[in-house]
C-alpha atoms as a PDB file:
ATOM      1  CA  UNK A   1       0.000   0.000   0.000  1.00  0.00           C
ATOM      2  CA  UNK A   2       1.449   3.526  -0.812  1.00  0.00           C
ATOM      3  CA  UNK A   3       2.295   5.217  -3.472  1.00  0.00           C
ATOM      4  CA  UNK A   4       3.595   3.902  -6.904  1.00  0.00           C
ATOM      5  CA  UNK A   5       6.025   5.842  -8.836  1.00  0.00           C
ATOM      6  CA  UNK A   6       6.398   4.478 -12.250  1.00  0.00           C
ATOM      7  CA  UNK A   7      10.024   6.074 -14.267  1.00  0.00           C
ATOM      8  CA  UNK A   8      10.464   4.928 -17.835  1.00  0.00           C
ATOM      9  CA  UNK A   9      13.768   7.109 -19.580  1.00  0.00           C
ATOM     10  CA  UNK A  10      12.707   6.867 -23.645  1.00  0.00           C
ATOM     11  CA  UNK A  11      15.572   9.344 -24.255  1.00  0.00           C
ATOM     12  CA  UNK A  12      19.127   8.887 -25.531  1.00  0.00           C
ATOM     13  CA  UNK A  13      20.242  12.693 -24.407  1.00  0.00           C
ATOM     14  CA  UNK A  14      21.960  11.219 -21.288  1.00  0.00           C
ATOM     15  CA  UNK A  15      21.729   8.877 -18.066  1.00  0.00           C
ATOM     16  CA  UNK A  16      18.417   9.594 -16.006  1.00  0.00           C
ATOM     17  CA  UNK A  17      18.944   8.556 -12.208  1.00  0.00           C
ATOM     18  CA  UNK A  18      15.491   6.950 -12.701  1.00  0.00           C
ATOM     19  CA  UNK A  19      15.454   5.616  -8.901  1.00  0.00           C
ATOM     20  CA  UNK A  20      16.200   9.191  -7.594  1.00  0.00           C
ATOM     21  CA  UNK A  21      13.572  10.941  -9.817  1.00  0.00           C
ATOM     22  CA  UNK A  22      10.880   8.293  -8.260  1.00  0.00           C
ATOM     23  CA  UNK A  23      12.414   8.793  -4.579  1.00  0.00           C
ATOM     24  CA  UNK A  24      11.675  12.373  -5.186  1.00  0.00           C
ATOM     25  CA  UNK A  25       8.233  12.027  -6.390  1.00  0.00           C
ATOM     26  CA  UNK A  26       7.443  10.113  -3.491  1.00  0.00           C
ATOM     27  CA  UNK A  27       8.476  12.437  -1.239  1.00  0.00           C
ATOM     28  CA  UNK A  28       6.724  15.239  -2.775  1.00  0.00           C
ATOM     29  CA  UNK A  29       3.215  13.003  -2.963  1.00  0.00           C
ATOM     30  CA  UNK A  30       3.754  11.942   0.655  1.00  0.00           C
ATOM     31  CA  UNK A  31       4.408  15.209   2.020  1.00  0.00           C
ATOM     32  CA  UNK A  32       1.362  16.365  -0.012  1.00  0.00           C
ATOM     33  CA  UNK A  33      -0.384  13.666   1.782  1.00  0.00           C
ATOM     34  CA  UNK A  34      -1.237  11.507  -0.659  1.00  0.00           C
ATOM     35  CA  UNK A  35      -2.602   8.441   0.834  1.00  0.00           C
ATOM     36  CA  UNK A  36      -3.693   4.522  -0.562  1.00  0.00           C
ATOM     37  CA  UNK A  37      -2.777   3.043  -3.260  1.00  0.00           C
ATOM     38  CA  UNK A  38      -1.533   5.599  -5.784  1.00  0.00           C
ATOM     39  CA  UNK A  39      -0.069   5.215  -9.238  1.00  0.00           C
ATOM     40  CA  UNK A  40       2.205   8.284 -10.899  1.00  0.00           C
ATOM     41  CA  UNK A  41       4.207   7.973 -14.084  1.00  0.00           C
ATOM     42  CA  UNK A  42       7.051   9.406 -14.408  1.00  0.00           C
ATOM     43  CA  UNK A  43       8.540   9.688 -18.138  1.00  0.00           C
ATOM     44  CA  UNK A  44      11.597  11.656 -19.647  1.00  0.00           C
ATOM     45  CA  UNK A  45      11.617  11.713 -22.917  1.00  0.00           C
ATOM     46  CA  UNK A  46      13.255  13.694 -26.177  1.00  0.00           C
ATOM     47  CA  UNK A  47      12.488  16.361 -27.771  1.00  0.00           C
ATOM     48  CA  UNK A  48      10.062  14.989 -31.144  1.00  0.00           C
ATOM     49  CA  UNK A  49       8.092  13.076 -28.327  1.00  0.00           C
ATOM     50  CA  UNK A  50       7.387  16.334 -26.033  1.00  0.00           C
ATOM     51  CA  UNK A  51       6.424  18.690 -29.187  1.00  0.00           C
ATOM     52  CA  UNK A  52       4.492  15.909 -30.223  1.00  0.00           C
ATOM     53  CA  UNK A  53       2.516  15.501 -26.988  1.00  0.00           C
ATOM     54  CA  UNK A  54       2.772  19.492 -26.422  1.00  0.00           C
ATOM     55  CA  UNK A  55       0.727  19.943 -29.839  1.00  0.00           C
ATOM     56  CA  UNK A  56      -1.729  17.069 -29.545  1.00  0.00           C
ATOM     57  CA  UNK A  57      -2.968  17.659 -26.082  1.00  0.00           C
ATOM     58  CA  UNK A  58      -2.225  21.303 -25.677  1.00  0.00           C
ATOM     59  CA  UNK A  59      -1.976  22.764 -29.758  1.00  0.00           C
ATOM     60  CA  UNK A  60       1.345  24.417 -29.158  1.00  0.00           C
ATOM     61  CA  UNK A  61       4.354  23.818 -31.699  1.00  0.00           C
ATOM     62  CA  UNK A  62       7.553  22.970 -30.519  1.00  0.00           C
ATOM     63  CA  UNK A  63       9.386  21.278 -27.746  1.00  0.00           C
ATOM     64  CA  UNK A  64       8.359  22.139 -23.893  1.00  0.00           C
ATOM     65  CA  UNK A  65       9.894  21.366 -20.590  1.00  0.00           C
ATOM     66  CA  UNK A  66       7.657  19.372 -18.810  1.00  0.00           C
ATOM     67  CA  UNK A  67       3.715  18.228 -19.299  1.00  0.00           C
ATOM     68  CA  UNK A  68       1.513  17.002 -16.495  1.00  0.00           C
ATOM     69  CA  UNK A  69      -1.533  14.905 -17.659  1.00  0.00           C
ATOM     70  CA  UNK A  70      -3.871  14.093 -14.503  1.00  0.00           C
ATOM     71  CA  UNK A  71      -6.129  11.036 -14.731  1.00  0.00           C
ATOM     72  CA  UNK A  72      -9.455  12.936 -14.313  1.00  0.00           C
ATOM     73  CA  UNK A  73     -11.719  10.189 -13.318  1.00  0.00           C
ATOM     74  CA  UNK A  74     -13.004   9.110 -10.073  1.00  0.00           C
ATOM     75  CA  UNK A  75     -12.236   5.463  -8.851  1.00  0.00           C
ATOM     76  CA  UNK A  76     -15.079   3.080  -8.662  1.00  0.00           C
ATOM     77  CA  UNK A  77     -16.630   2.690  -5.710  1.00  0.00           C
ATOM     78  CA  UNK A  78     -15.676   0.107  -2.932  1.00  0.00           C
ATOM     79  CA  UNK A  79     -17.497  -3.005  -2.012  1.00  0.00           C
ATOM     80  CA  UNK A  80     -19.979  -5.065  -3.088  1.00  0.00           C
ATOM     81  CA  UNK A  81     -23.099  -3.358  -4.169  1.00  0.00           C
ATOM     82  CA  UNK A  82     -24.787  -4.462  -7.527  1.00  0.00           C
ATOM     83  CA  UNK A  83     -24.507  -3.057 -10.871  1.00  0.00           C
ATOM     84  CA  UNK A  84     -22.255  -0.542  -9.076  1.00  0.00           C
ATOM     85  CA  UNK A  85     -18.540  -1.761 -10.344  1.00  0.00           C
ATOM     86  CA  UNK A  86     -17.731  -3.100  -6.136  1.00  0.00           C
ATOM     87  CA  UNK A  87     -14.881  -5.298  -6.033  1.00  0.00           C
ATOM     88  CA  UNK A  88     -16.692  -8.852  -5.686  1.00  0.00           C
ATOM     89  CA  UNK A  89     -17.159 -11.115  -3.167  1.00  0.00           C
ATOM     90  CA  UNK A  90     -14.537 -11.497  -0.458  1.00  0.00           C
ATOM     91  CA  UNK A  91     -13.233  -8.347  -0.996  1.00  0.00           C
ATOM     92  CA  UNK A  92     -12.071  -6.360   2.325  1.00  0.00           C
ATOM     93  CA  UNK A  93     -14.614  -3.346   2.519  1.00  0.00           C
ATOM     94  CA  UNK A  94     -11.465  -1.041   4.301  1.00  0.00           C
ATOM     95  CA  UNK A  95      -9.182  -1.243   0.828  1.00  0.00           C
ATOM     96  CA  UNK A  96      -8.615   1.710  -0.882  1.00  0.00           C
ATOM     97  CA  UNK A  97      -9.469   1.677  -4.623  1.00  0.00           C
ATOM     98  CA  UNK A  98      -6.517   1.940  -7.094  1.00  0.00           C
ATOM     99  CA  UNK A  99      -5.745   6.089  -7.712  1.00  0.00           C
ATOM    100  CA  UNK A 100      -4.462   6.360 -10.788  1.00  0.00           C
ATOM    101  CA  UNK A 101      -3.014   9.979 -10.474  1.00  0.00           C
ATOM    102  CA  UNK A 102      -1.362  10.729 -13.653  1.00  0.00           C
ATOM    103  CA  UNK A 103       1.487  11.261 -15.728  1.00  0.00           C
ATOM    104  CA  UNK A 104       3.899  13.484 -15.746  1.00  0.00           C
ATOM    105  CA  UNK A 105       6.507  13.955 -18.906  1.00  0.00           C
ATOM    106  CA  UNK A 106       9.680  15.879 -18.838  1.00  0.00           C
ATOM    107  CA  UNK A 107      11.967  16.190 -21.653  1.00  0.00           C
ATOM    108  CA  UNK A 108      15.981  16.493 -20.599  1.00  0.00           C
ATOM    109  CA  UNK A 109      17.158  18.082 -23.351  1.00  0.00           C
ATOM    110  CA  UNK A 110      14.876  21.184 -23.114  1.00  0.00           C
ATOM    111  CA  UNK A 111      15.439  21.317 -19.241  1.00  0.00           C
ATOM    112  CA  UNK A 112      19.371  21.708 -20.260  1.00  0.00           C
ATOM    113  CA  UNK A 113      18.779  24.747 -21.885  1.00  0.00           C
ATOM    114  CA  UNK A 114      16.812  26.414 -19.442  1.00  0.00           C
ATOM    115  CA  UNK A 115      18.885  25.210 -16.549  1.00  0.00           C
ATOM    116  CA  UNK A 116      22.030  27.003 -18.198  1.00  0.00           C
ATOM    117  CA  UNK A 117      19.758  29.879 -19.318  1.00  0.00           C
ATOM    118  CA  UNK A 118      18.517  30.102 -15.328  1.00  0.00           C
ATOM    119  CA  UNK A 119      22.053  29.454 -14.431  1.00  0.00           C
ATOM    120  CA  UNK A 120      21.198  26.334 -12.035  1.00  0.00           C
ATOM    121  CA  UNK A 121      22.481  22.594 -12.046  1.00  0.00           C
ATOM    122  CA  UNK A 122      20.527  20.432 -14.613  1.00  0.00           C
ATOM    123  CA  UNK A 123      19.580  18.247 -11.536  1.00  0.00           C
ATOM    124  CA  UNK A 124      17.767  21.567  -9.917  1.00  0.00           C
ATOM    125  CA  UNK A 125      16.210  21.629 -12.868  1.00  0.00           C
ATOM    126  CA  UNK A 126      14.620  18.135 -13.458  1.00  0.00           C
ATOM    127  CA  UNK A 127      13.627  18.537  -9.802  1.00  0.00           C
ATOM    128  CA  UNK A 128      11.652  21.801 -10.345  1.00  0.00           C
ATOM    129  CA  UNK A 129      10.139  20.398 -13.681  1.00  0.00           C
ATOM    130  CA  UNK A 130       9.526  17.367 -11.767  1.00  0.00           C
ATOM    131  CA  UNK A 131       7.923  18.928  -8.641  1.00  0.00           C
ATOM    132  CA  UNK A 132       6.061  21.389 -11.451  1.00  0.00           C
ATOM    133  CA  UNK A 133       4.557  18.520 -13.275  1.00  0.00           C
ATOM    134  CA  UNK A 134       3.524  16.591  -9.655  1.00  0.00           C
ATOM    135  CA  UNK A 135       1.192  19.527  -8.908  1.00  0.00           C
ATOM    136  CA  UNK A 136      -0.425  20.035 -11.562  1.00  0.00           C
ATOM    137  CA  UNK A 137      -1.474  16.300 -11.023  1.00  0.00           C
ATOM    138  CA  UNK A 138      -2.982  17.330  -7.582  1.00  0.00           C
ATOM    139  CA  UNK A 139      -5.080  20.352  -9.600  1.00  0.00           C
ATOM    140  CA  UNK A 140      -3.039  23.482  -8.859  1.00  0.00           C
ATOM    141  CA  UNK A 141      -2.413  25.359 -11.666  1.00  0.00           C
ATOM    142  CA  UNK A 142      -1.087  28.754 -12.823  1.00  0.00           C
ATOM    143  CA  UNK A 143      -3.650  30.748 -14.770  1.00  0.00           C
ATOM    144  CA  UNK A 144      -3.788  33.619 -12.810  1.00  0.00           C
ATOM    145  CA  UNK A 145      -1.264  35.560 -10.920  1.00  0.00           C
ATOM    146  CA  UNK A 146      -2.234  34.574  -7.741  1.00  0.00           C
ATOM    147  CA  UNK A 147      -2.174  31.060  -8.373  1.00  0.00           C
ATOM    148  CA  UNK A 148       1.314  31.240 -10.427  1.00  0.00           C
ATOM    149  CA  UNK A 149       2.603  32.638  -7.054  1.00  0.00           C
ATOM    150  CA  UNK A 150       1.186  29.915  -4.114  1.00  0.00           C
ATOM    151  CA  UNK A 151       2.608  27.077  -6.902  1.00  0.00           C
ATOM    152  CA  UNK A 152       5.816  28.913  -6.996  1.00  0.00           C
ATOM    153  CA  UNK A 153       6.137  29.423  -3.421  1.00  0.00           C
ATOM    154  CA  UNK A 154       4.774  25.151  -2.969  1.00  0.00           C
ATOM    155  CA  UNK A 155       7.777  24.606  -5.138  1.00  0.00           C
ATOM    156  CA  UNK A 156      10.308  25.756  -4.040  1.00  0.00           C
ATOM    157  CA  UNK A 157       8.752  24.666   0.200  1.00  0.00           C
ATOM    158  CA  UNK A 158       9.158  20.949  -1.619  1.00  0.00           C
ATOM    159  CA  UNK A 159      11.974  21.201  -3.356  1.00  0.00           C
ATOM    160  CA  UNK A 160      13.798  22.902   0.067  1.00  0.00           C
ATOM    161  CA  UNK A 161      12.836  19.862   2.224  1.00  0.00           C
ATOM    162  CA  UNK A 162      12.943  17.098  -0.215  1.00  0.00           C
ATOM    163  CA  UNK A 163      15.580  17.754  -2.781  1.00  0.00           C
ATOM    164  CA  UNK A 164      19.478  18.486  -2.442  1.00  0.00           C
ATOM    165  CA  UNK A 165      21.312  19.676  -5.144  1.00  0.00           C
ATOM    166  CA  UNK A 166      23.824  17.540  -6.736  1.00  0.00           C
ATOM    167  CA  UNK A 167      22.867  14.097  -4.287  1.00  0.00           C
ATOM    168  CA  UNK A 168      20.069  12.230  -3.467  1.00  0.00           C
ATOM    169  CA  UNK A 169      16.399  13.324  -2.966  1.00  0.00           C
END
């Protein structure tokens, strides 16, 4: 029981500490507290893949930094009620339905660039992208001013307790 991080790296760029991006993304969703059984994916991939996915899903051209794509359904109910989806006989009434939360897609190459345009460490980078994409999962969002500022200010709160520069999460 917990929560699932899922890391694929479909990117030749360079070497993706998959295990720390996950340890990371655990943290974050923990500290968040995210509770039962929870499923994230995690993917970093290259640059035709992201502009691919950036102008499917959002209509913009071109390569992006990172993409968050929540699962927007709600689980099916818990036990055993008819013609209502329960989980069957013998089922234990106190489990927590699967959460599928989402995915979130970051693209290396891209967050190279802007970590030497930002002047930061590439891994400072992934972990802002990272901690970027994992709340838009849990709905905030950056449409408005206000908004842009309490994500900021949640960033950089998660990335000062849970991430250190240069070593592990």
């Amino acid at each position: 029981m917990g929560v699932d991080v899922y890391v694929a790296d479909e990117q030749t760029g360079g070497a993706v500490d998959l295990d720390r991006w996950a340890a990371l993304a655990r943290a974050v969703l923990e500290d968040r507290r995210v509770r039962g059984e929870v499923e994230v994916a995690l993917l970093f991939v290259d640059e035709p893949s992201i502009a691919a996915l950036n102008e499917q899903f959002l209509g913009r051209e071109g390569p992006t930094d990172v993409l968050a794509f929540p699962i927007e359904d709600e689980p099916l109910p818990g036990g055993r009620s008819p013609d209502s989806g329960g989980s069957g006989p013998g089922a234990d009434a106190e489990d927590e339905p699967l959460m599928l939360l989402g995915d979130v897609v970051i693209c290396p190459a891209v967050a190279a660039r802007n970590a030497a345009e930002h002047e930061v460490a590439l891994d400072d980078e992934l972990a802002l992208l990272l901690v970027h994409g994992l709340l838009h999962l849990l709905g905030m969002d950056h449409d408005t001013d206000r908004e842009a500022e309490a994500m900021e200010r949640l960033e950089r709160e998660l990335l000062d307790r849970h991430h250190k520069a240069g070593g592990s999460p």
